[in-house]
Protein backbone atom coordinates (compact mmCIF):
# COMPACT_ATOMS: atom_id res chain seq x y z
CA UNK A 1 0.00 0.00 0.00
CA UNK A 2 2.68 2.55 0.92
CA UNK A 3 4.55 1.32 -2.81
CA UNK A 4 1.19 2.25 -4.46
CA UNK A 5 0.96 5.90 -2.48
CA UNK A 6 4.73 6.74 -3.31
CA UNK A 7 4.06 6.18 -6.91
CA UNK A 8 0.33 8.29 -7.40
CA UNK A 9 2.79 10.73 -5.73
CA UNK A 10 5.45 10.70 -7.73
CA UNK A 11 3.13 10.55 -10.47
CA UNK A 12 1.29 13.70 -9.26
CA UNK A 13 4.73 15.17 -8.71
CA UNK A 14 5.16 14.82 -12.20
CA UNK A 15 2.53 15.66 -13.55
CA UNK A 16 2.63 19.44 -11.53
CA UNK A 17 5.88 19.71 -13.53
CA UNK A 18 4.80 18.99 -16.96
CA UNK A 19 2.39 21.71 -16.09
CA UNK A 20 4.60 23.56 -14.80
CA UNK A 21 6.93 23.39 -17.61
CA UNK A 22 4.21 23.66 -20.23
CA UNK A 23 2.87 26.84 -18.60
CA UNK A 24 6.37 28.69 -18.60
CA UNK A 25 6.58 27.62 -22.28
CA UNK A 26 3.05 29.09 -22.87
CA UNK A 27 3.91 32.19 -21.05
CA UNK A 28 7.13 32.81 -23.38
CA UNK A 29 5.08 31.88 -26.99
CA UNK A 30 2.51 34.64 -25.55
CA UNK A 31 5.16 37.36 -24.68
CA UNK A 32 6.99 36.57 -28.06
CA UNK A 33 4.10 36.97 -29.99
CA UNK A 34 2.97 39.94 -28.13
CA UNK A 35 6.58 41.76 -28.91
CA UNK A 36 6.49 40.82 -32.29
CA UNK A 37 2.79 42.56 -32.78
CA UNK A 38 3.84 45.42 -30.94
CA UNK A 39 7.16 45.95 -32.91
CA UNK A 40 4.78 45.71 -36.10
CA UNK A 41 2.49 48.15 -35.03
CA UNK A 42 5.30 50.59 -33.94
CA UNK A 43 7.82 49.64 -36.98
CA UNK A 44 5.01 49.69 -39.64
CA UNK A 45 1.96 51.63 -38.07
CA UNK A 46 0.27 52.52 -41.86
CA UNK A 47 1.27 49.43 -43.71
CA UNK A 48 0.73 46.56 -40.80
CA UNK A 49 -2.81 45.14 -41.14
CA UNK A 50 -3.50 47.04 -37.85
CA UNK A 51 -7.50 46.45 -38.92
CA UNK A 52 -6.96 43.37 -38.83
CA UNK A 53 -5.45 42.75 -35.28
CA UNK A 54 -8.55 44.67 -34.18
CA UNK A 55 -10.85 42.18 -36.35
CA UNK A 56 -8.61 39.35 -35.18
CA UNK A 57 -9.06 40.18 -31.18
CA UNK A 58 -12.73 40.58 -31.44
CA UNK A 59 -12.91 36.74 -33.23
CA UNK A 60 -10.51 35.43 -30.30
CA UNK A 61 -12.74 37.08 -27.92
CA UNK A 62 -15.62 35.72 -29.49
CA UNK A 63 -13.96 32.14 -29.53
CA UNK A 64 -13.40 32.61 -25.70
CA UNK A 65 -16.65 33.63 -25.40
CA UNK A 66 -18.04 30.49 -27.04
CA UNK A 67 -15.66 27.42 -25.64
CA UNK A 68 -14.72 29.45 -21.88
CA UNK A 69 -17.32 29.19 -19.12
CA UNK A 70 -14.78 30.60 -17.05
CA UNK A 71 -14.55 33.93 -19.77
CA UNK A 72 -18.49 33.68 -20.81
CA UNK A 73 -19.33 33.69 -17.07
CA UNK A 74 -16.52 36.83 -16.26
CA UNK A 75 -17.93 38.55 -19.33
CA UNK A 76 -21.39 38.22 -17.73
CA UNK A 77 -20.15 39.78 -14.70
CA UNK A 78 -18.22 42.63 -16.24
CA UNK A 79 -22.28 43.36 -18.41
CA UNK A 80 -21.58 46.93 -17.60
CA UNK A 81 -18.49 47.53 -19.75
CA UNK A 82 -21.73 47.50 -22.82
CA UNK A 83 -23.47 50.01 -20.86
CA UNK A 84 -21.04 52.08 -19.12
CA UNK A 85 -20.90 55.79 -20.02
CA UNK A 86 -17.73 55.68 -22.59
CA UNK A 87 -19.08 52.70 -24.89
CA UNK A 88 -22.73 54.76 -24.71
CA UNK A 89 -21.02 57.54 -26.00
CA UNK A 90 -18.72 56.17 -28.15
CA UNK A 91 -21.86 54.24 -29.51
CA UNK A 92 -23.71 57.31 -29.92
CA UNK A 93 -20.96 58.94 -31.73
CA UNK A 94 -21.07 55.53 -34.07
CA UNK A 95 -24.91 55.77 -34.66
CA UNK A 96 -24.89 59.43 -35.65
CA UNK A 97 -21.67 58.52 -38.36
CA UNK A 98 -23.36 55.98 -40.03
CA UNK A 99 -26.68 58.42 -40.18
CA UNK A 100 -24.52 61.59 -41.32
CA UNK A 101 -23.64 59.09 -44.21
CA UNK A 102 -27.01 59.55 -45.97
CA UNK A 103 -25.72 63.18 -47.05
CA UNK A 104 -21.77 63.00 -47.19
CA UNK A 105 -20.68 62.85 -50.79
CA UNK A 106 -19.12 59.54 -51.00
CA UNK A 107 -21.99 57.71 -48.57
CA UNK A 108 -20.60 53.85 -49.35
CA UNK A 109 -17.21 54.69 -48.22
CA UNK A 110 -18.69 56.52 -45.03
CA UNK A 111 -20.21 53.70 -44.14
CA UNK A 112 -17.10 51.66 -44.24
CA UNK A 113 -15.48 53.95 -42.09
CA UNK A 114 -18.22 54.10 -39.66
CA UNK A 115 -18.42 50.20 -39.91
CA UNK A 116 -14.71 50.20 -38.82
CA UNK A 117 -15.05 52.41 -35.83
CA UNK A 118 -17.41 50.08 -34.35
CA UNK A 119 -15.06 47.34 -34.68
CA UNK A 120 -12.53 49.27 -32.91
CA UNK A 121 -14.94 50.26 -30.46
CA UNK A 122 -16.04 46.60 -29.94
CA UNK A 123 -12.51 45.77 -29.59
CA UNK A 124 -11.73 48.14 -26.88
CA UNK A 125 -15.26 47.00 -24.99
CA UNK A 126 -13.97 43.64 -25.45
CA UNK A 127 -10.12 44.13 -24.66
CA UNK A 128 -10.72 45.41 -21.43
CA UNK A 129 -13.41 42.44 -20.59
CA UNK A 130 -10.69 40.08 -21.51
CA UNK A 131 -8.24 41.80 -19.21
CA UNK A 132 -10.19 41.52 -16.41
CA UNK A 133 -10.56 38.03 -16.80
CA UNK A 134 -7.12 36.69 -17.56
CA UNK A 135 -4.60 35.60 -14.59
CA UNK A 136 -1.55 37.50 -13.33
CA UNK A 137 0.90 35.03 -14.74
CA UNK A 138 -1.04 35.98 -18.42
CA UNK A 139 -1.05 39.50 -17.63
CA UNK A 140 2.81 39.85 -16.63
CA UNK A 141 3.79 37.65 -19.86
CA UNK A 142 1.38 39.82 -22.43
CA UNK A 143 2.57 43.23 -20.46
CA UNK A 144 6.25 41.92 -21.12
CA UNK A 145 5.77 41.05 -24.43
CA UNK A 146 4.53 44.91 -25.28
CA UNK A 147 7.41 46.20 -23.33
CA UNK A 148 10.21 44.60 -25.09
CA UNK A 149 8.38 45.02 -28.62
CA UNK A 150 8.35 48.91 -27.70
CA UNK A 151 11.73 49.14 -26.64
CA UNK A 152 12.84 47.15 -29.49
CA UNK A 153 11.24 49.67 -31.59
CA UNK A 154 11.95 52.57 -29.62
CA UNK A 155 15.77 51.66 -30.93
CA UNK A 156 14.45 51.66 -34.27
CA UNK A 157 12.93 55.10 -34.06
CA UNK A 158 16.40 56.54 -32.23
CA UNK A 159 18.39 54.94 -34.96
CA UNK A 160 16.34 56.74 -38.50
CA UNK A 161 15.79 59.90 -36.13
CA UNK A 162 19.26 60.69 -35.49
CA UNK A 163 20.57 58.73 -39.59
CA UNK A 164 18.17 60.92 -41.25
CA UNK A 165 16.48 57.73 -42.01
CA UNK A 166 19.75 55.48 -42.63
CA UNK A 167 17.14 52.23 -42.43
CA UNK A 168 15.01 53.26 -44.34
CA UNK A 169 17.96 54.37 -47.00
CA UNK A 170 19.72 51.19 -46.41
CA UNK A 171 16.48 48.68 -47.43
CA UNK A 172 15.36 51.34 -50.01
CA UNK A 173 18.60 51.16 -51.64
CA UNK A 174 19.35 47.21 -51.76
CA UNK A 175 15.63 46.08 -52.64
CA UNK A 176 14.32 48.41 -55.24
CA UNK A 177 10.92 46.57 -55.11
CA UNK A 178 10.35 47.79 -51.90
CA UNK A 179 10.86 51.71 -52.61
CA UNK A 180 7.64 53.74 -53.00
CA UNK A 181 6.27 54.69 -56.33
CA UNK A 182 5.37 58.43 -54.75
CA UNK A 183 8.35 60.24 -55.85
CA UNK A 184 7.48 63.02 -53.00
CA UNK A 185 8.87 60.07 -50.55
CA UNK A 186 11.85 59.60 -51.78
CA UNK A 187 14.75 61.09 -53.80
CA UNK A 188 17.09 59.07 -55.77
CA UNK A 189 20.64 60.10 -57.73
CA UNK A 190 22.47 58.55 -59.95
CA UNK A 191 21.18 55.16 -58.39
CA UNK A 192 21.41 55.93 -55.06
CA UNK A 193 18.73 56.65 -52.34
CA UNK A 194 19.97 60.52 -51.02
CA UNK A 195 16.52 61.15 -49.29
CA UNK A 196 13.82 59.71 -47.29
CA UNK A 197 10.52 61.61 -46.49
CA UNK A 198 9.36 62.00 -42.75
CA UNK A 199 5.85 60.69 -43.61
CA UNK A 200 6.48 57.03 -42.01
CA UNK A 201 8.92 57.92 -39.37
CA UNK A 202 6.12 60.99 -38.34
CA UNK A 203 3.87 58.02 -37.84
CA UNK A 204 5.79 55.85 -36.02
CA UNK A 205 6.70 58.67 -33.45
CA UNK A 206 2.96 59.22 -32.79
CA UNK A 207 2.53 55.45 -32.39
CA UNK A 208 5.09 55.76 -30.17
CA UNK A 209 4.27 58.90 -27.91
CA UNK A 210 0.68 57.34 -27.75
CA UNK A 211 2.54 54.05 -25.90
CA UNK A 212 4.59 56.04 -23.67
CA UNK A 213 2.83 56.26 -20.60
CA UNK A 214 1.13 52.90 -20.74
CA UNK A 215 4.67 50.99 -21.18
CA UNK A 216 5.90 53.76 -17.88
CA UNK A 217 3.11 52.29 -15.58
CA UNK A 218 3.76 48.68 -17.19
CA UNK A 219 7.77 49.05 -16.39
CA UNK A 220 6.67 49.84 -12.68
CA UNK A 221 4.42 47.07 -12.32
CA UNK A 222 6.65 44.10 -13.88
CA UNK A 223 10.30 45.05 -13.59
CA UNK A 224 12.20 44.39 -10.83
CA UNK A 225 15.23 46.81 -9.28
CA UNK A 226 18.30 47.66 -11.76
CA UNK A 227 15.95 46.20 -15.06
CA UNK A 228 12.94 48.68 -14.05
CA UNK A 229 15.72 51.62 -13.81
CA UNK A 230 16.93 50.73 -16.75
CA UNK A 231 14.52 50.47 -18.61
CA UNK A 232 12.56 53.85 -17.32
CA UNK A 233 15.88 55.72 -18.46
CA UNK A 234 15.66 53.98 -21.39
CA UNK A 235 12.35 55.27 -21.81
CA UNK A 236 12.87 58.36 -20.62
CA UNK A 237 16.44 58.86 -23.41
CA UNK A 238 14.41 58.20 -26.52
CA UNK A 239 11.70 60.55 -25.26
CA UNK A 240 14.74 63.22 -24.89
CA UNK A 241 15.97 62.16 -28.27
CA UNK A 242 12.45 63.02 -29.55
CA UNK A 243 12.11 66.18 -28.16
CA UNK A 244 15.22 67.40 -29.37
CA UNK A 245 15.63 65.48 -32.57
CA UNK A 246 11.91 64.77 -34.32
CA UNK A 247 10.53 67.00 -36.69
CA UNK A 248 6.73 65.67 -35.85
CA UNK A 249 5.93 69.18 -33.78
CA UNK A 250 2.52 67.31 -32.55
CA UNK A 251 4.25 65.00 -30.48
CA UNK A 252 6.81 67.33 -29.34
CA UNK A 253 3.77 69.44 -28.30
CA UNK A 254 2.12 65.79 -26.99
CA UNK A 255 5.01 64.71 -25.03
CA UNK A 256 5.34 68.15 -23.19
CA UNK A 257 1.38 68.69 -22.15
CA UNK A 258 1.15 65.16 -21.11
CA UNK A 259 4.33 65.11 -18.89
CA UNK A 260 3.27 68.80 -17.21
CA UNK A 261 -0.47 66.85 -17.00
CA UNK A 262 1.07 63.95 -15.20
CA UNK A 263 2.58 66.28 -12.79
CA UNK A 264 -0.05 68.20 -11.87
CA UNK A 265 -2.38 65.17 -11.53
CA UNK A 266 0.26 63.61 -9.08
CA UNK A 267 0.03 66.68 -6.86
CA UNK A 268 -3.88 67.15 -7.32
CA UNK A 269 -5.96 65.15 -9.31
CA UNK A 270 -8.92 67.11 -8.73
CA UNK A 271 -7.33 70.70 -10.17
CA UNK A 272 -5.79 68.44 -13.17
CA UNK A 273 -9.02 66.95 -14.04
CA UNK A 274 -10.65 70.51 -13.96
CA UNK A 275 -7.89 71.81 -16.45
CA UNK A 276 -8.72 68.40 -18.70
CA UNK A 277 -12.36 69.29 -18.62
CA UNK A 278 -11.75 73.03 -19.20
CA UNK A 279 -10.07 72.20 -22.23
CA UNK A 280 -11.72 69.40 -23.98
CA UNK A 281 -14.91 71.60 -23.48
CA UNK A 282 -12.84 74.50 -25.47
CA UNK A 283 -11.31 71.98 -27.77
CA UNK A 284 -15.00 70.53 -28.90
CA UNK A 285 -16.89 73.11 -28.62
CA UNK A 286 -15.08 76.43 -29.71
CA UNK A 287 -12.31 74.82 -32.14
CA UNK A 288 -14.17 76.46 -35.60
CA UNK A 289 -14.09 80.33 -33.64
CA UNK A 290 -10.46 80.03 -32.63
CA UNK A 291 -9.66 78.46 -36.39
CA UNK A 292 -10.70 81.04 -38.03
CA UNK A 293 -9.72 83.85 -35.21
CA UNK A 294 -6.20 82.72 -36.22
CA UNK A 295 -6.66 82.86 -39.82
CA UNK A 296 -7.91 85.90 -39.68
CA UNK A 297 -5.64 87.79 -37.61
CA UNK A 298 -2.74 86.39 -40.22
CA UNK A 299 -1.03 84.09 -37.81
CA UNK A 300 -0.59 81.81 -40.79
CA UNK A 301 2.34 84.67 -41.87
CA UNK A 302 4.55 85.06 -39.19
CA UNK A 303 7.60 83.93 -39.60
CA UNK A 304 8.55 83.01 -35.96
CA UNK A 305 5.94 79.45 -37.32
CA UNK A 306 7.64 76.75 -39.02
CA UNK A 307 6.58 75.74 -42.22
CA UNK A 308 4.11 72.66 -41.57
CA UNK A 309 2.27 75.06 -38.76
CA UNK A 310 1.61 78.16 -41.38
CA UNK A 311 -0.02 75.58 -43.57
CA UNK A 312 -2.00 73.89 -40.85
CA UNK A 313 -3.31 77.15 -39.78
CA UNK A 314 -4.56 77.66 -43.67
CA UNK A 315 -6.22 74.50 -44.15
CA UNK A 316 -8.18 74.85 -40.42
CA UNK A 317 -9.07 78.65 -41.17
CA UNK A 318 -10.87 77.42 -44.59
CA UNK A 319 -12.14 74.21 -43.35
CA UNK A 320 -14.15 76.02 -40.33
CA UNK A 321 -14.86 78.36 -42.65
CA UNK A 322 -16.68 75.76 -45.00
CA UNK A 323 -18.03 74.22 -41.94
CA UNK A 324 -20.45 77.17 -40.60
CA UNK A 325 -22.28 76.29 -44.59
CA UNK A 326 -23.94 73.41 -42.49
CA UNK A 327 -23.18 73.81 -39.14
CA UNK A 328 -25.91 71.79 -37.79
CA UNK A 329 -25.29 68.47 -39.27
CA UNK A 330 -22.48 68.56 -41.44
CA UNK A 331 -21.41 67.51 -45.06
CA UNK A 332 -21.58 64.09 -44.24
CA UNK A 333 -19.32 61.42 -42.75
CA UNK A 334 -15.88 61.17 -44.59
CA UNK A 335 -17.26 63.38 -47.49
CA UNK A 336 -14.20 65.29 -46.84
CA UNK A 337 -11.69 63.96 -49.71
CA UNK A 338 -14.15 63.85 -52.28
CA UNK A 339 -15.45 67.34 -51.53
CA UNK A 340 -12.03 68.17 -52.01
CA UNK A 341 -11.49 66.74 -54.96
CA UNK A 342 -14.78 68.29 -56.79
CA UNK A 343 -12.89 71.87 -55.72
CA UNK A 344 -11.54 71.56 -59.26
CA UNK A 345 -10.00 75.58 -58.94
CA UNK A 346 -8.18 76.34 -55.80
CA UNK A 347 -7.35 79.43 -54.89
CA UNK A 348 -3.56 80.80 -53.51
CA UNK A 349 -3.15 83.92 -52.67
CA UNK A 350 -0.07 85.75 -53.10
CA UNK A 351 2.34 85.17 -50.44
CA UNK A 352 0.57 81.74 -49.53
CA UNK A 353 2.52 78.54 -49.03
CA UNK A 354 -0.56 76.38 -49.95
CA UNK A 355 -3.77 76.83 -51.75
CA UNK A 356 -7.01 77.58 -49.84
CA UNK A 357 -8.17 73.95 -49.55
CA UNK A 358 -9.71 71.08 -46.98
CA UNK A 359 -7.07 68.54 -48.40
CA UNK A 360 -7.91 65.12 -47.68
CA UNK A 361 -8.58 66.07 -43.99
CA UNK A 362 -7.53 69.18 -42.48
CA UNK A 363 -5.13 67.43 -39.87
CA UNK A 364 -7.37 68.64 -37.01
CA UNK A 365 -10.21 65.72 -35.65
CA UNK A 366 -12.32 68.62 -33.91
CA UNK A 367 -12.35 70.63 -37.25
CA UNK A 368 -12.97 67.26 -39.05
CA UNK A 369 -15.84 66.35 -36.71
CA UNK A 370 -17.52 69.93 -36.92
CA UNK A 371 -17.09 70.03 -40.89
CA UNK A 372 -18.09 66.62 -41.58
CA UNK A 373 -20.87 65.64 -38.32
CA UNK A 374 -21.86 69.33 -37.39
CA UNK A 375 -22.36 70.01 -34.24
CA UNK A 376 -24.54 67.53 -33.24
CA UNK A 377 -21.11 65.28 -33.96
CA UNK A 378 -19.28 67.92 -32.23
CA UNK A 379 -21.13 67.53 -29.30
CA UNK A 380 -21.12 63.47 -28.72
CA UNK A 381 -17.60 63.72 -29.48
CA UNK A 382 -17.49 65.75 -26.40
CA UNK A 383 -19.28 63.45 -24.23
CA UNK A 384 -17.08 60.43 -25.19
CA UNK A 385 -14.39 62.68 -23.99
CA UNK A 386 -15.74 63.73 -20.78
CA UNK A 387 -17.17 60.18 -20.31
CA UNK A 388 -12.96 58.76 -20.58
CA UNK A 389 -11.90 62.17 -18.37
CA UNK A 390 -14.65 60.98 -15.57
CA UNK A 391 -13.92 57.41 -15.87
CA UNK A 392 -10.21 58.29 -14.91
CA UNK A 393 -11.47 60.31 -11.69
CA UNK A 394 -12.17 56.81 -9.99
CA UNK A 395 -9.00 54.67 -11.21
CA UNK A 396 -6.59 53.81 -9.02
CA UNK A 397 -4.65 56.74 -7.27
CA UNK A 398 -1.51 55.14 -8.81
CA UNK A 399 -3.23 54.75 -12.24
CA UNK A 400 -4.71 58.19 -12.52
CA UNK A 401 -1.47 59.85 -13.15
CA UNK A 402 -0.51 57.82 -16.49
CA UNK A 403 -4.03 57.86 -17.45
CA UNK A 404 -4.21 61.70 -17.66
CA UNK A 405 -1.35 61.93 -19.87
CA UNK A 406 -2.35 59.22 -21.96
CA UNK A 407 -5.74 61.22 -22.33
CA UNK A 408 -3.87 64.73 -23.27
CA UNK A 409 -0.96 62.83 -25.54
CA UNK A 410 -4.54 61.61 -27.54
CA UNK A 411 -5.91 64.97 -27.17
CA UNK A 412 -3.03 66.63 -28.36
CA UNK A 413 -2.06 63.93 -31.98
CA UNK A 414 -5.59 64.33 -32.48
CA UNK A 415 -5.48 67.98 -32.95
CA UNK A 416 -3.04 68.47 -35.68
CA UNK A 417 -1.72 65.24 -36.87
CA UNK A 418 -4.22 62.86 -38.52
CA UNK A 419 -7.30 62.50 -39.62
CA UNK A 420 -10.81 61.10 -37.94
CA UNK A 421 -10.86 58.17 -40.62
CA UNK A 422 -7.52 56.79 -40.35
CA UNK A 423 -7.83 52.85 -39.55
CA UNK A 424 -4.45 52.91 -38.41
CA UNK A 425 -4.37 55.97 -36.31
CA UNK A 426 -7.50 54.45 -34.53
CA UNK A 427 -6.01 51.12 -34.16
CA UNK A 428 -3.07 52.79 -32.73
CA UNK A 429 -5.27 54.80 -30.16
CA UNK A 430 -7.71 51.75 -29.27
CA UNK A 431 -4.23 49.80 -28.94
CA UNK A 432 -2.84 52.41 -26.34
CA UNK A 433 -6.12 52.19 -24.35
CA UNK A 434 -6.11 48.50 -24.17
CA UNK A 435 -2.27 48.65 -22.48
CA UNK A 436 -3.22 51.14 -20.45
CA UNK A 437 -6.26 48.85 -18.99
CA UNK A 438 -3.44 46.27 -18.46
CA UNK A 439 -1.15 47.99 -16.50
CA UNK A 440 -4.06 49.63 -14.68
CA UNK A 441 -5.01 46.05 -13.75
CA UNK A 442 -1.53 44.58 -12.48
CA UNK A 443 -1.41 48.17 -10.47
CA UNK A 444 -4.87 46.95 -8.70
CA UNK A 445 -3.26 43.47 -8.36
CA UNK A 446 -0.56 44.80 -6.74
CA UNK A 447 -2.03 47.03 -4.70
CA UNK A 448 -3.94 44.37 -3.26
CA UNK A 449 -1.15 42.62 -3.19
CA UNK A 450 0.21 44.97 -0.79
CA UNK A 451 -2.26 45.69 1.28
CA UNK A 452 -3.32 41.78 1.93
């Protein structure tokens, strides 16, 4: 009898260490594969099928949903996520896209585009149900896999910001197949690859400044000692090297509100979140006066502006201008580009670095929202906003810091970088959310942690 107890226990003893062994496995496949998506999304931001990772988490989530009693029975719990404030407004915003459709002038594609903001809206709902169901061990291994795949690409960004893209140079000159066919990229004499544009490494700074504060509260909640003080003034360097070295102003711009945001916050949350709702109020509501105020009083023509500023403050001043033609409900949902190309004579003025135009969007989301949704968009954009600002007020005391300046680095890219309808600019920003709700949930762990 004792024989026969020894071996179910050695048996059991072995069995806990195949477990074991194939859980540690596990946990590295899931870290490596979340490094390599991150370093794709950071690396490639336009070009990776960033759509597609959305589509693809909302069909694993689904899958869960399906085979998981554990996840179906979580998700069950967690009901409110579908019918807290920021997924009511972010639905409402949805709803009134796919109506302003009906009147844009390109109606099909506006629905597409409205189609694919609910998917990324679904995918946020969804990402932070999942998160709340998975296990520490998960957590820590898919939190370590983003951190390494943004550091890895953090070198990237240091290395073609301070080579003038030498990468980029390097591949374009070796594999011809891969060079652009948009000569305004690129700039090639007598064989040889002398000039990259800034249009990809532009984007893969904002994908990166959008990260930053996530992967900060994610290096505090899974490195240890020496690798978490590395790895914060690692952090910290290429955010330097940005400042000093990028020619993407927004981010400049993004990186310096957020880190004065996070301050403040730190000190008093309640003055910070004031200041947030102070200005998201001004930013949604009283963007078209302030356009055009600027426009008009010629900022557009002092010379103290660089370049890329003079013609933002152009293409805002005639967008808002166009805009107050249908204030109400707007020319329609991503009518934008083809009302822009039916503007068959476009005017310059003399002295003017661009022509009086919308362009394909006019680099501002709260000029894109008024022109295209009126101000009925205009003003469930704003809710959605104050929805995420109050929804911060009752994180975690540790969490509420990072989430502020993740809020005003958004606030700020969206204001004079990209446009509304950009799959991979809201990808990017659903992305950012999602590892913020991460390391928001190993800083509750923790804390509780701590406290038991």
């Amino acid at each position: 009898m004792p024989e026969i107890q020894d071996r179910r226990a050695a048996a059991l003893e072995q069995r806990t260490l195949v477990a074991a062994s194939l859980a540690d496995h596990a946990s590295k496949i899931l870290t490596a594969t979340a490094a390599v998506i991150m370093l794709l999304m950071v690396v490639f931001p336009r070009f990776a099928p960033v759509n597609a990772y959305a589509l693809a988490l909302v069909a694993t989530l689904v899958a869960f949903a399906l085979v998981s009693n554990t996840y179906t029975a979580a998700l069950k719990s967690n009901a409110t996520d579908f019918s807290h404030p920021i997924t009511l407004a972010s639905l409402g915003f949805g709803v009134w896209c796919l109506v302003a459709c009906a009147w844009s002038a390109d109606p099909a594609w506006g629905a597409i585009k409205a189609l694919l903001y609910f998917g990324m809206v679904i995918a946020a709902v969804s990402g932070k149900s999942l998160i709340n169901t998975l296990d520490r061990p998960t957590l820590e291994a898919l939190g370590r896999g983003i951190l390494i795949g943004l550091l890895i690409g953090a070198i990237y960004l240091c290395i073609e910001t301070l080579t003038s893209r030498g990468i980029t140079r390097f591949v374009w000159q070796h594999f011809d197949s891969l060079r652009p066919a948009d000569p305004k990229h690129i700039r090639v004499v007598n064989g040889t690859v002398t000039k990259v544009s800034d249009a990809n490494i532009n984007r893969v700074t904002a994908v990166f400044v959008m990260w930053l504060w996530p992967a900060f509260l994610l290096t505090i909640n899974l490195c240890k000692d020496k690798w978490r003080t590395g790895v914060l003034i690692g952090l910290v360097l290429v955010t330097s090297i940005l400042i000093v070295s990028t020619r993407h102003q927004t981010s400049q711009i993004a990186i310096a509100g957020s880190t004065v945001l996070f301050c403040l916050t730190a000190v008093s949350p309640v003055a910070a979140r004031r200041l947030t709702i102070g200005g998201w109020i001004i930013a949604t509501a009283l963007m078209l006066p302030l356009a055009i105020t600027a426009y008009n009083s010629g900022l557009h023509k002092s010379p103290w502006l660089f370049s890329t500023a003079q013609q933002r403050i152009i293409i805002w001043g005639y967008t808002a201008e166009q805009a107050f033609q249908r204030p109400i409900i707007g020319v329609g949902t991503d009518a934008t580009p083809a009302l822009d190309e039916q503007r068959t004579v476009k005017i310059k003025p003399p002295g003017y670095p661009i022509a009086l135009a919308t362009r394909a969007h006019p680099h501002n989301v709260y000029i894109q929202v008024w022109y295209e949704l009126g101000a009925i968009g205009a003003f469930l954009f704003g809710l959605l906003g104050l929805a995420l600002i109050e929804y911060i007020a009752v994180m975690n005391s540790r969490v509420q810091p990072y989430a502020m300046a993740s809020f005003i680095t958004v606030a700020a890219m969206i204001s004079s970088s990209y446009g509304l309808w950009q799959t991979w600019f809201q990808a990017s920003i659903v992305f950012s959310l999602v590892a913020l709700l991460l390391a928001a949930r190993l800083t509750d762990l923790n804390s509780q942690r701590e406290s038991g």
